[in-house]
C-alpha atoms as a PDB file:
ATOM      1  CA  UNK A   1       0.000   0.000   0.000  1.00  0.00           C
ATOM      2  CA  UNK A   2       2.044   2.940  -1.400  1.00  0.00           C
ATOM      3  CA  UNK A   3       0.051   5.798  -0.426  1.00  0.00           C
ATOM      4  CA  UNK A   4       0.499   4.451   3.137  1.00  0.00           C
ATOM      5  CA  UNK A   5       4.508   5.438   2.852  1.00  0.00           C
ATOM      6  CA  UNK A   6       4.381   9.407   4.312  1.00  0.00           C
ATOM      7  CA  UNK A   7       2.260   7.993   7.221  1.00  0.00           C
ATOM      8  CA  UNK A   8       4.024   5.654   8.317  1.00  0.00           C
ATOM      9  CA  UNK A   9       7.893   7.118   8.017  1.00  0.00           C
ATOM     10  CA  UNK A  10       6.385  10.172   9.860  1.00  0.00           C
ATOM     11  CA  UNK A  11       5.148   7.869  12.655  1.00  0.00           C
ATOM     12  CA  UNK A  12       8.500   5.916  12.044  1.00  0.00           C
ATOM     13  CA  UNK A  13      10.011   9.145  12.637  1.00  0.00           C
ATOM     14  CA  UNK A  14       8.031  10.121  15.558  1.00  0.00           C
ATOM     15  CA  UNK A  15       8.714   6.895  17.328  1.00  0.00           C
ATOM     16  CA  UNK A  16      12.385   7.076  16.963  1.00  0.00           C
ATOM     17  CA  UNK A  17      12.028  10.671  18.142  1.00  0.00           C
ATOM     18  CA  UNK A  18      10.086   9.632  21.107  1.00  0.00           C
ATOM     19  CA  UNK A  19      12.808   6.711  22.149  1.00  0.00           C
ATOM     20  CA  UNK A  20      15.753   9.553  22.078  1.00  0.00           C
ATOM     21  CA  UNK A  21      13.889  11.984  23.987  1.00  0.00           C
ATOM     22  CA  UNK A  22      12.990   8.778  26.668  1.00  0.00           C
ATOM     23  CA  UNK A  23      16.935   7.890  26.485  1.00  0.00           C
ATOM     24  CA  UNK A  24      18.017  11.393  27.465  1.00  0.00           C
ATOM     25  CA  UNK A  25      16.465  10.720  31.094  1.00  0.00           C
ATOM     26  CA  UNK A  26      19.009   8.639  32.438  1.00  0.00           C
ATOM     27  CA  UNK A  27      21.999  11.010  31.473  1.00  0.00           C
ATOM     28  CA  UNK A  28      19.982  14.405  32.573  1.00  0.00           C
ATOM     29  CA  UNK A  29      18.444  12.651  35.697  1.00  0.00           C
ATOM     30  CA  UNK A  30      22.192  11.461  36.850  1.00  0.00           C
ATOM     31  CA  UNK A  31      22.588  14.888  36.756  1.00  0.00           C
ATOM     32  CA  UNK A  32      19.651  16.199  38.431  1.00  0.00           C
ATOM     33  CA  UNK A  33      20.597  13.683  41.361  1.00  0.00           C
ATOM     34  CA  UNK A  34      23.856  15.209  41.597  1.00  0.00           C
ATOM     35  CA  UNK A  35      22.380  18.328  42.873  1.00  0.00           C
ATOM     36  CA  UNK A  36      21.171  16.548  46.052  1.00  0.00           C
ATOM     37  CA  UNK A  37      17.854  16.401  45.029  1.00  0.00           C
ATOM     38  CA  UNK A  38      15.857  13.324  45.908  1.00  0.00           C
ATOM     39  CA  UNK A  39      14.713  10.970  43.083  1.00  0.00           C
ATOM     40  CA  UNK A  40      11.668  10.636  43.975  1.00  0.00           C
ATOM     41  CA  UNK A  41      11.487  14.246  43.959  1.00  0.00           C
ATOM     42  CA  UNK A  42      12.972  14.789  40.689  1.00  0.00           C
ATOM     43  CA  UNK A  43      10.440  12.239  38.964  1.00  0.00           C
ATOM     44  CA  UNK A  44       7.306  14.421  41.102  1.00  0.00           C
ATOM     45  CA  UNK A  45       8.940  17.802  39.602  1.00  0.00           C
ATOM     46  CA  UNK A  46       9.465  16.351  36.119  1.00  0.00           C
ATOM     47  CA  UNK A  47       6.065  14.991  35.565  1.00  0.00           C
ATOM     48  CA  UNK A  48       4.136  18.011  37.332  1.00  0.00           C
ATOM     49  CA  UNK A  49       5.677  20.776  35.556  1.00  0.00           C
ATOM     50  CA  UNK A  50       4.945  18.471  32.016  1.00  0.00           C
ATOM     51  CA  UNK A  51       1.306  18.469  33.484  1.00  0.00           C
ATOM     52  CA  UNK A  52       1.433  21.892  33.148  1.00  0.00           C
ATOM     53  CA  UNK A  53       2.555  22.617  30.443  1.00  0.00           C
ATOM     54  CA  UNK A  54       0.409  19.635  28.637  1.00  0.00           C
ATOM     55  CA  UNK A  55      -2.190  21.306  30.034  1.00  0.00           C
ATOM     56  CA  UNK A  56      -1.814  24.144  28.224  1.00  0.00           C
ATOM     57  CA  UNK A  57      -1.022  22.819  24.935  1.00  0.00           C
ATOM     58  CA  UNK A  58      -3.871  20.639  24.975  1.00  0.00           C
ATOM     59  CA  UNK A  59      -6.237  23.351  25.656  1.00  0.00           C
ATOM     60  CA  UNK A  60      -8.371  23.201  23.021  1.00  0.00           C
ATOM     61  CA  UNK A  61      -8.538  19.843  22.498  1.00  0.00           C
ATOM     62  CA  UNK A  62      -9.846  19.431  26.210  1.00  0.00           C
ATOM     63  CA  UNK A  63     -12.770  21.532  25.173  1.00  0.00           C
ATOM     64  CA  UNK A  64     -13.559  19.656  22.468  1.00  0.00           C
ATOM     65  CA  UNK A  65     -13.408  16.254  23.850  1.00  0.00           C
ATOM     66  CA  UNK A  66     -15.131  15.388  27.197  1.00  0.00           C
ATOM     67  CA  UNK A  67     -13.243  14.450  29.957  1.00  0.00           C
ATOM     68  CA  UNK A  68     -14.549  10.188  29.999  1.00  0.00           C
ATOM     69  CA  UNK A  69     -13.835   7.190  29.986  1.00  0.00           C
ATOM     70  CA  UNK A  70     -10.776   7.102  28.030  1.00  0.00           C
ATOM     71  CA  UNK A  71      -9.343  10.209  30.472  1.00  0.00           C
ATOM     72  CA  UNK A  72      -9.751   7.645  33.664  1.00  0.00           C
ATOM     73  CA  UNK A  73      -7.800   4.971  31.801  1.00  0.00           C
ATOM     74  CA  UNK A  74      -5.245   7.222  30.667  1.00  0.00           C
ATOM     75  CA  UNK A  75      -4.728   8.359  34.128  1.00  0.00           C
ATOM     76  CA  UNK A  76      -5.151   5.061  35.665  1.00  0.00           C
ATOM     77  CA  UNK A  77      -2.613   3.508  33.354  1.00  0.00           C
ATOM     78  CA  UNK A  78       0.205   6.717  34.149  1.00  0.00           C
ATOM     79  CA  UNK A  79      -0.462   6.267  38.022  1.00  0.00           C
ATOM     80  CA  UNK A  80      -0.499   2.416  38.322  1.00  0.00           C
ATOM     81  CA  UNK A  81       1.392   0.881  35.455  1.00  0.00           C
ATOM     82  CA  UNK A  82       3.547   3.680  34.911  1.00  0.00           C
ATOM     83  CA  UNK A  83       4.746   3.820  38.789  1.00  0.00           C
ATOM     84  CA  UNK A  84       5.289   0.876  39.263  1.00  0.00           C
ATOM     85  CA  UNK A  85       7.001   0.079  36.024  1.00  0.00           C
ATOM     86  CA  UNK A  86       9.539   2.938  37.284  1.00  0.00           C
ATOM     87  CA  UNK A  87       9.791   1.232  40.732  1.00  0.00           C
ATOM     88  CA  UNK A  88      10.672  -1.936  39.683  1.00  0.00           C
ATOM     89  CA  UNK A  89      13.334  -0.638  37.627  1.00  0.00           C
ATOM     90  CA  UNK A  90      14.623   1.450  40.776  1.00  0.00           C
ATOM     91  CA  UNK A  91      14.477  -1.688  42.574  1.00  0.00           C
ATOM     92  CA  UNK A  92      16.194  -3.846  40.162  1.00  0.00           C
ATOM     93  CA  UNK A  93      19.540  -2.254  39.714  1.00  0.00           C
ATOM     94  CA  UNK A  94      19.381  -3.015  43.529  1.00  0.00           C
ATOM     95  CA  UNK A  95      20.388  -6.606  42.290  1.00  0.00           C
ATOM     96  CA  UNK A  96      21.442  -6.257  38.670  1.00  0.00           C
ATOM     97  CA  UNK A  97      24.432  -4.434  36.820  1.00  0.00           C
ATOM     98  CA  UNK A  98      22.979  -1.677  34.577  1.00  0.00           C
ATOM     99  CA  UNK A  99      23.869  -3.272  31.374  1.00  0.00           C
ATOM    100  CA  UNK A 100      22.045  -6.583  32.931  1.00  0.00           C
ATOM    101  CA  UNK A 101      18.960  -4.511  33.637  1.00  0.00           C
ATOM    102  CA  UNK A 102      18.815  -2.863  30.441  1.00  0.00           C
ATOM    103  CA  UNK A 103      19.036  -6.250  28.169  1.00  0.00           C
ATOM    104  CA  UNK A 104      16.308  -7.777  30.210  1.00  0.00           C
ATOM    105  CA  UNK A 105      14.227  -4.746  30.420  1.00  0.00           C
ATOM    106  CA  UNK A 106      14.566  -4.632  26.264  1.00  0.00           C
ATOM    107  CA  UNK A 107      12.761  -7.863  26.253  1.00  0.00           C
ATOM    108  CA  UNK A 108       9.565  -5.923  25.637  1.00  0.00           C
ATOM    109  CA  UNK A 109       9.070  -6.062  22.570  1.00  0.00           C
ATOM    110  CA  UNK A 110       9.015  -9.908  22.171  1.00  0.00           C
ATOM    111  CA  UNK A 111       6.618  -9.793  25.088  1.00  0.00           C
ATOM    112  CA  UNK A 112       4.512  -7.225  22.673  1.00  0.00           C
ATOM    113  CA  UNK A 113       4.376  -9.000  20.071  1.00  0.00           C
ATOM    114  CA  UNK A 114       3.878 -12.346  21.614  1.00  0.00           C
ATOM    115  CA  UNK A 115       0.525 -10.932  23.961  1.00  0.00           C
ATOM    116  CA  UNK A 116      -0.966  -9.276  20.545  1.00  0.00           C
ATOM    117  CA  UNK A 117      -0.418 -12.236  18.266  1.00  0.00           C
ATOM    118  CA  UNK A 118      -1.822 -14.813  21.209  1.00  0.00           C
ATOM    119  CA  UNK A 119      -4.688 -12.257  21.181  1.00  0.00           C
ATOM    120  CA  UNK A 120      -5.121 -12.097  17.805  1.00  0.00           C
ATOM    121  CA  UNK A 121      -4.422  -8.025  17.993  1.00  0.00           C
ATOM    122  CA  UNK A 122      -1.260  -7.794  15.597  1.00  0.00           C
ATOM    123  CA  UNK A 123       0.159 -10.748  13.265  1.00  0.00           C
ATOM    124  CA  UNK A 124       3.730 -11.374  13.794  1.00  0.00           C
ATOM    125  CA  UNK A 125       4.619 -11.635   9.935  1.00  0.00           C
ATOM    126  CA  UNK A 126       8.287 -12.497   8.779  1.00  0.00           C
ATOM    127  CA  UNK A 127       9.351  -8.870   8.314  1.00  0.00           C
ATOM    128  CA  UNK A 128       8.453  -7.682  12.284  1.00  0.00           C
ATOM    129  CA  UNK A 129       9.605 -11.105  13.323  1.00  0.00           C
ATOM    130  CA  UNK A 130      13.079 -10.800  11.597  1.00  0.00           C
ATOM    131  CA  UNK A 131      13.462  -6.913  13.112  1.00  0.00           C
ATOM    132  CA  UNK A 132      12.369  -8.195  16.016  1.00  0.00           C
ATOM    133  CA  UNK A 133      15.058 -11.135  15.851  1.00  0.00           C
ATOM    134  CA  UNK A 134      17.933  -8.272  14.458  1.00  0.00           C
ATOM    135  CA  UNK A 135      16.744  -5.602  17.356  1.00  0.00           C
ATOM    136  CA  UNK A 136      16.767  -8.096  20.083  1.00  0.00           C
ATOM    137  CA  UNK A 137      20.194  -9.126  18.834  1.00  0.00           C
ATOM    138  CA  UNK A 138      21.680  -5.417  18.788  1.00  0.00           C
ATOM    139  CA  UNK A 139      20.567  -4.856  22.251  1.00  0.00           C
ATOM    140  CA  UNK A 140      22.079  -7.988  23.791  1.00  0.00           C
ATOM    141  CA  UNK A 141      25.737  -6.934  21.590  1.00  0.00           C
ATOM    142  CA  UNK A 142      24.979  -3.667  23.733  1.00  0.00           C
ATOM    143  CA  UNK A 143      25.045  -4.864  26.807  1.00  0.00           C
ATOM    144  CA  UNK A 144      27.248  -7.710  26.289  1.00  0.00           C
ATOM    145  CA  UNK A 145      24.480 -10.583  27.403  1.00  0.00           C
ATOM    146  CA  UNK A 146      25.185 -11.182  30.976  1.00  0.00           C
ATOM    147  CA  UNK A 147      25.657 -14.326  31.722  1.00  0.00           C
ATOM    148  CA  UNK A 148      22.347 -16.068  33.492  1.00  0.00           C
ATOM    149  CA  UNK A 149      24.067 -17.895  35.697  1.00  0.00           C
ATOM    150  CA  UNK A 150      25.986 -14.867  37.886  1.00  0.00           C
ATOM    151  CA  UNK A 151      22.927 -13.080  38.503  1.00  0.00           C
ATOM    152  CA  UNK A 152      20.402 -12.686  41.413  1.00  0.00           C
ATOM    153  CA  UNK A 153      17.279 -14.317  40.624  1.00  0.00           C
ATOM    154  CA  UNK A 154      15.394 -11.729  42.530  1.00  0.00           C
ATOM    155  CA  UNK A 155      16.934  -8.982  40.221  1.00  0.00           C
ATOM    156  CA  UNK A 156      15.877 -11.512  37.294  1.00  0.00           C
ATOM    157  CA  UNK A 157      12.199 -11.516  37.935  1.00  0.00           C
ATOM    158  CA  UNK A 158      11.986  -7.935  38.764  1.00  0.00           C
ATOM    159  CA  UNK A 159      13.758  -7.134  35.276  1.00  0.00           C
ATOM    160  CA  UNK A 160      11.959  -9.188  33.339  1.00  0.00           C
ATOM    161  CA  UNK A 161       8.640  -8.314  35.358  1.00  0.00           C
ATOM    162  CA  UNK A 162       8.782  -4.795  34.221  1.00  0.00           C
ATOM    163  CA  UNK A 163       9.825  -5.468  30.665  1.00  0.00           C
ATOM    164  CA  UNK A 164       6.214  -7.821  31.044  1.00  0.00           C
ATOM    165  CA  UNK A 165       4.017  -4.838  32.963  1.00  0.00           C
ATOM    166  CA  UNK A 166       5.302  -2.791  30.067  1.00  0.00           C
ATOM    167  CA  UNK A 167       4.384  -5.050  27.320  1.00  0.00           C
ATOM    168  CA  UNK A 168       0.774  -4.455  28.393  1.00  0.00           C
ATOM    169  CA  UNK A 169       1.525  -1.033  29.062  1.00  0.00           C
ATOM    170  CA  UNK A 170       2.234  -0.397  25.801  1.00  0.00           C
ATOM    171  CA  UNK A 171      -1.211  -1.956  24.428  1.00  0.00           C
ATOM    172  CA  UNK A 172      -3.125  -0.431  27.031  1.00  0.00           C
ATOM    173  CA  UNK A 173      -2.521   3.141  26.170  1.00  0.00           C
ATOM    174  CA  UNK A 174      -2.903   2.497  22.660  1.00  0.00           C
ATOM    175  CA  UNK A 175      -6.188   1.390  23.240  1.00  0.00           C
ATOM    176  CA  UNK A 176      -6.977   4.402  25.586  1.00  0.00           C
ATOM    177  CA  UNK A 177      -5.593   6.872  23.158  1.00  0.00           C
ATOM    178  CA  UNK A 178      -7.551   5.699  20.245  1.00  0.00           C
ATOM    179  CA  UNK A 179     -10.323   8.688  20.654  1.00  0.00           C
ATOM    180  CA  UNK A 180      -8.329  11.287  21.765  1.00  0.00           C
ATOM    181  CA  UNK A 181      -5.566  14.075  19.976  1.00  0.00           C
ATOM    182  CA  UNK A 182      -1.882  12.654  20.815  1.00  0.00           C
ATOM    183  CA  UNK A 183      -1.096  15.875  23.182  1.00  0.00           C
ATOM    184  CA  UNK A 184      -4.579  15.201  25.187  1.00  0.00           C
ATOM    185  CA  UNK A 185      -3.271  12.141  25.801  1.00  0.00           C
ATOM    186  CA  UNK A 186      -0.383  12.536  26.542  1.00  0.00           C
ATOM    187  CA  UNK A 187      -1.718  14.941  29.409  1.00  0.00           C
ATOM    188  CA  UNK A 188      -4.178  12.399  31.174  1.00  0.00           C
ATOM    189  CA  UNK A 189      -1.356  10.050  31.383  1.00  0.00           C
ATOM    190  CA  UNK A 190       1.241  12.371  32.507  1.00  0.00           C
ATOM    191  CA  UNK A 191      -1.081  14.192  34.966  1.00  0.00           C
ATOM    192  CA  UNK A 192      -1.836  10.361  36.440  1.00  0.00           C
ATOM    193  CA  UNK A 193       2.286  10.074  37.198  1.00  0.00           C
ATOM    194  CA  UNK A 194       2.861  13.601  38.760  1.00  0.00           C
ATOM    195  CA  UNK A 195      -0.486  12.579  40.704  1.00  0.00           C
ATOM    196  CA  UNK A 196       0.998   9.305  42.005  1.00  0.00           C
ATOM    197  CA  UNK A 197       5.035  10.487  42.527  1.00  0.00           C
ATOM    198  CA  UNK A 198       3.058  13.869  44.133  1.00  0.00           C
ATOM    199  CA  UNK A 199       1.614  11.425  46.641  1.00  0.00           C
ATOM    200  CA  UNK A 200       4.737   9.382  46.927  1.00  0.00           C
ATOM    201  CA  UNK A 201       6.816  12.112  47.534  1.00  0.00           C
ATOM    202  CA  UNK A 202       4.603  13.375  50.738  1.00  0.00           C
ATOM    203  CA  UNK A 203       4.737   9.968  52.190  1.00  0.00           C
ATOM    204  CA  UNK A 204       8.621   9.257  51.513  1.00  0.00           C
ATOM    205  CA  UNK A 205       9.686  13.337  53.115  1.00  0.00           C
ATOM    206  CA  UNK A 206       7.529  16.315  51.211  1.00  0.00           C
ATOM    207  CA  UNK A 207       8.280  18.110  48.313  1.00  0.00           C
ATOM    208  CA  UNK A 208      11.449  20.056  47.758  1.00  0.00           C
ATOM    209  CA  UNK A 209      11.769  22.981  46.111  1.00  0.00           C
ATOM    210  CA  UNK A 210      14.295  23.137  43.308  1.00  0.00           C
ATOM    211  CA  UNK A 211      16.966  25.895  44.455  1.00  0.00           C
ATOM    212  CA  UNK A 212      19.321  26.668  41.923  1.00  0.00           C
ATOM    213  CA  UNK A 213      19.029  27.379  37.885  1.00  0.00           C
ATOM    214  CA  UNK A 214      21.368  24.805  37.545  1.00  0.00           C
ATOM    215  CA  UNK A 215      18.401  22.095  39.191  1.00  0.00           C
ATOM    216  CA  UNK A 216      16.007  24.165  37.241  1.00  0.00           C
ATOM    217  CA  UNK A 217      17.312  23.649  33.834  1.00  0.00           C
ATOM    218  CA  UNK A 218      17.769  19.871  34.348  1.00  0.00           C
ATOM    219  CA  UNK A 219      14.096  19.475  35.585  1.00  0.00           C
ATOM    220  CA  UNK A 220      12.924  22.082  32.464  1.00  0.00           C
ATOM    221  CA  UNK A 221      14.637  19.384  30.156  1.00  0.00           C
ATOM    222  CA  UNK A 222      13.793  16.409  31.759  1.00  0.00           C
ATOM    223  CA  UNK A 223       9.707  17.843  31.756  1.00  0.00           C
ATOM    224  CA  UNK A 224      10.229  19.359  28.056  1.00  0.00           C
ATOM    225  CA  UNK A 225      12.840  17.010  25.994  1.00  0.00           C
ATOM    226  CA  UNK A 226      11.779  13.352  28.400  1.00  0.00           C
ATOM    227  CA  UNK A 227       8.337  13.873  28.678  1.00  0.00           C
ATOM    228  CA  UNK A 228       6.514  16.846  26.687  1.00  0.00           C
ATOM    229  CA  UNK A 229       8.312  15.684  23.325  1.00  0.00           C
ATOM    230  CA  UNK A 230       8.903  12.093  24.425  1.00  0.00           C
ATOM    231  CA  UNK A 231       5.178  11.087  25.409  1.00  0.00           C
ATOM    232  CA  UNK A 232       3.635  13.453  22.464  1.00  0.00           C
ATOM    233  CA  UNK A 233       5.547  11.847  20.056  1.00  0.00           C
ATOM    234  CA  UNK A 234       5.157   8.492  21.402  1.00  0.00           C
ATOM    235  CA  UNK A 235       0.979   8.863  21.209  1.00  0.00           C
ATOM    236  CA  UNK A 236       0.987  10.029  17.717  1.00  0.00           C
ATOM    237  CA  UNK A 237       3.109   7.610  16.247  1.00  0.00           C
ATOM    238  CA  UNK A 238       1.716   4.765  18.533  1.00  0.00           C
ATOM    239  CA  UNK A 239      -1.633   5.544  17.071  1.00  0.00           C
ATOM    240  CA  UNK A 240      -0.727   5.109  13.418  1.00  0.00           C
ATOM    241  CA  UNK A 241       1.818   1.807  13.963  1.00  0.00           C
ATOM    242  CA  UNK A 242       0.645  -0.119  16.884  1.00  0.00           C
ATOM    243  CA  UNK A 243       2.063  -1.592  19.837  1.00  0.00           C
ATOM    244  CA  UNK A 244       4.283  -4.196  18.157  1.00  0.00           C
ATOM    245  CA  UNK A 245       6.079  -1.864  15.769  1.00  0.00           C
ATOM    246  CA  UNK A 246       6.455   0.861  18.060  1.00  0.00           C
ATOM    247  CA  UNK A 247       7.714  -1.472  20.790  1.00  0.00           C
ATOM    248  CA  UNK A 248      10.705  -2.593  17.627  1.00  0.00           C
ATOM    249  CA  UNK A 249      11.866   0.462  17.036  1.00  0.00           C
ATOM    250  CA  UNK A 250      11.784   2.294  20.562  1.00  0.00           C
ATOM    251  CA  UNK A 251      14.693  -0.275  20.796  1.00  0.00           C
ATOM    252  CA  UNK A 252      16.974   2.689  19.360  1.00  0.00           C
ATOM    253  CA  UNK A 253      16.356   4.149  23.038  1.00  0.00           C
ATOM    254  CA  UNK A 254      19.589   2.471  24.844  1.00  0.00           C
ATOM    255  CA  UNK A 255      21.639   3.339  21.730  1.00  0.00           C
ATOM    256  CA  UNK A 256      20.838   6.916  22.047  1.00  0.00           C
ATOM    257  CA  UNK A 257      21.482   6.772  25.501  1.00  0.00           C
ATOM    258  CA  UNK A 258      24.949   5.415  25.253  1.00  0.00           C
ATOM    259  CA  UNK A 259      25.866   8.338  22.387  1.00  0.00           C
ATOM    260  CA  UNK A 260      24.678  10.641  24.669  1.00  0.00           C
ATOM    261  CA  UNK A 261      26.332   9.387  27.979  1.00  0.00           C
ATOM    262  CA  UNK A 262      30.195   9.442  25.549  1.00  0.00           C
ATOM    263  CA  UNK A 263      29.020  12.996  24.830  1.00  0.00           C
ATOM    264  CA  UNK A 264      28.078  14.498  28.177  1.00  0.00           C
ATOM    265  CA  UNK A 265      29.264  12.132  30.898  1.00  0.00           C
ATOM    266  CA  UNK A 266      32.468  11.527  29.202  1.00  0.00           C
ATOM    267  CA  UNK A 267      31.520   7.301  29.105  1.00  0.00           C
ATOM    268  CA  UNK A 268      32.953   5.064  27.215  1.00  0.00           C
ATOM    269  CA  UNK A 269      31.443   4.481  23.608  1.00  0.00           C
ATOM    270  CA  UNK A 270      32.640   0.853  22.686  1.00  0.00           C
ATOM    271  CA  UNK A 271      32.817  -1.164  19.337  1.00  0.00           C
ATOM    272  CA  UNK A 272      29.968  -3.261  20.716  1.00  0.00           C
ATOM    273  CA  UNK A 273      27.101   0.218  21.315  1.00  0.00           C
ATOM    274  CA  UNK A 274      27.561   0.775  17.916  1.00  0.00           C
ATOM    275  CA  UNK A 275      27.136  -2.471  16.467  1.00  0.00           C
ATOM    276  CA  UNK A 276      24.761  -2.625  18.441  1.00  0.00           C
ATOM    277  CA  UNK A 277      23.172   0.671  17.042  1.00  0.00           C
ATOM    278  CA  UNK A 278      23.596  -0.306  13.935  1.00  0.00           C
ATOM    279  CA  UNK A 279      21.521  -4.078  14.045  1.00  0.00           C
ATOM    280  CA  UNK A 280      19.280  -1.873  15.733  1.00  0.00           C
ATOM    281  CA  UNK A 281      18.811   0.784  12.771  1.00  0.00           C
ATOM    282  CA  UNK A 282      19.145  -1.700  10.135  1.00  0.00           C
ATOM    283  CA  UNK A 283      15.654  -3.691  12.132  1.00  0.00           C
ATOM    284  CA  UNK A 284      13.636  -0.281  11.727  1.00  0.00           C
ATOM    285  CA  UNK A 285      14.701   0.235   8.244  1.00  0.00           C
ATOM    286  CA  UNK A 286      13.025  -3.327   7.883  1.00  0.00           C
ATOM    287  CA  UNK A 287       9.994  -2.113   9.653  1.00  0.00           C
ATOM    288  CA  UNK A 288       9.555   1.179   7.927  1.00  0.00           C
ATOM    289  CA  UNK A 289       9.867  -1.166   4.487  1.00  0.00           C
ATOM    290  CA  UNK A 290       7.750  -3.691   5.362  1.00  0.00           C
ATOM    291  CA  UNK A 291       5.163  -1.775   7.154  1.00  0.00           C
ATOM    292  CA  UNK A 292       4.386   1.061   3.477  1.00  0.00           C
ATOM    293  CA  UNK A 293       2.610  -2.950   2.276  1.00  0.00           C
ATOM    294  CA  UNK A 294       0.491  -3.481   5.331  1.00  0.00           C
ATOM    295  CA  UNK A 295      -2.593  -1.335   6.622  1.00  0.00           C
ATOM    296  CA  UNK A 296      -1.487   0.455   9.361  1.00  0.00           C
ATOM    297  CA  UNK A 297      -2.831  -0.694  12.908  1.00  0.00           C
ATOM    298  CA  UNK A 298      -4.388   2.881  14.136  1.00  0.00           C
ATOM    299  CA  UNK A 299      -6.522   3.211  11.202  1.00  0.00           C
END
């Protein structure tokens, strides 16, 4: 389907947008915590002052589309899912090496397309089943696939447990989101997290203020760059491909994040991140082929 092509390379585009935005939070938030600031905090301040500023954007669109049904699951997915998807990743790295966590974690998208195919949601045809083979395959060259064996099995669980919670994540706000402009959306599920961390963060010590510009400016990008852009983009180009192919190529996520930790926090960039990188791009060159022939999943 050739008239399907600038559709689905903009939501291509949007998606791979959306997974460098998401892998700028590690870098920016090691930074934030540097400041003193507590995480939890951080995470309240980040997704409170996106609120706001969702809130505005979305203006119009709120007045135009009834606050419902699809609102409360939006919400409800950001506060539960979304918390304790962040939680368990906290809590993981409690037990697991980061590179550990990360190829574990990046499981997701097999989980994806495994739960829509068993429910009958999304095929798994040859071309999203071979990027899916080549993505998974760059990730675990990224991280080096850590060896089974030397790790704790409660770190294990808890890894793959959020990669799993995420896998129906993923679905769930698509489903959610169908009905709604990708900005409103964005803004019921963001306003569920600052709602939830805002709660959190009174029950773990209050709320701190930010004191300095220098805090300031990392919380600015981590609300603007990690979670304005990141979940906008995500929405709109999650509505036009579906879970299983945005799941695919958010895999460029760790890559990013590995450029961008040589660039700022002076870490190393080895032969391995970019071979990585590269499986990686090659799998959502393959998807952004394959996909101009199929009818895409949002319409």
């Amino acid at each position: 389907m050739i008239s399907g092509r600038p559709s689905i390379l903009r939501a291509t585009l949007l998606i791979v947008i959306s997974a460098c935005c998401f892998g700028s939070l590690t870098t920016v938030t090691s930074l934030a915590m540097k400041t003193g600031m507590p995480l939890v905090n951080i995470i309240f301040w980040r997704f409170s002052i996106a609120a706001a500023l969702l809130a505005a954007l979305s203006w119009k669109a709120r007045k135009q589309h009834a606050f419902g049904q699809a609102a409360w699951r939006l919400m409800a997915a950001g506060g539960i899912a979304q918390a304790l998807i962040s939680y368990l990743s906290f809590r993981a790295l409690d037990y697991l090496p980061v590179g550990a966590l990360a190829f574990l974690f990046y499981t997701f998208p097999a989980w994806v397309a495994i739960i829509s195919a068993a429910r009958g949601r999304e095929a798994l045809t040859k071309p999203r089943f071979f990027a899916l083979t080549i993505a998974m395959s760059g990730i675990a060259i990224m991280v080096e696939a850590p060896s089974v064996q030397a790790l704790s099995t409660i770190g294990v669980l808890m890894a793959l447990g959020t990669a799993l919670l995420y896998a129906l994540y993923l679905p769930m706000i698509h489903d959610a989101q169908r009905s709604l402009p990708a900005l409103l959306a964005s803004f019921y599920l963001v306003l569920g997290i600052a709602i939830t961390f805002l709660v959190v963060s009174l029950l773990t010590g209050g709320v701190q203020l930010p004191e300095t510009p220098q805090l300031w400016s990392y919380l600015l990008l981590l609300s603007i760059v990690g979670t304005v852009f990141a979940f906008g983009t995500l929405m709109a180009g999650l509505h036009v491909l579906g879970p299983v192919r945005t799941s695919i190529i958010s895999t460029v996520e760790p890559f990013f994040t590995a450029i961008l930790g040589a660039a700022i926090l002076e870490q190393a960039l080895t032969l391995a991140v970019v071979a990585g990188g590269a499986l990686i791009a090659a799998a959502v060159i393959i998807l952004e082929q394959s996909s101009v022939r199929e009818e895409p999943a949002g319409a």
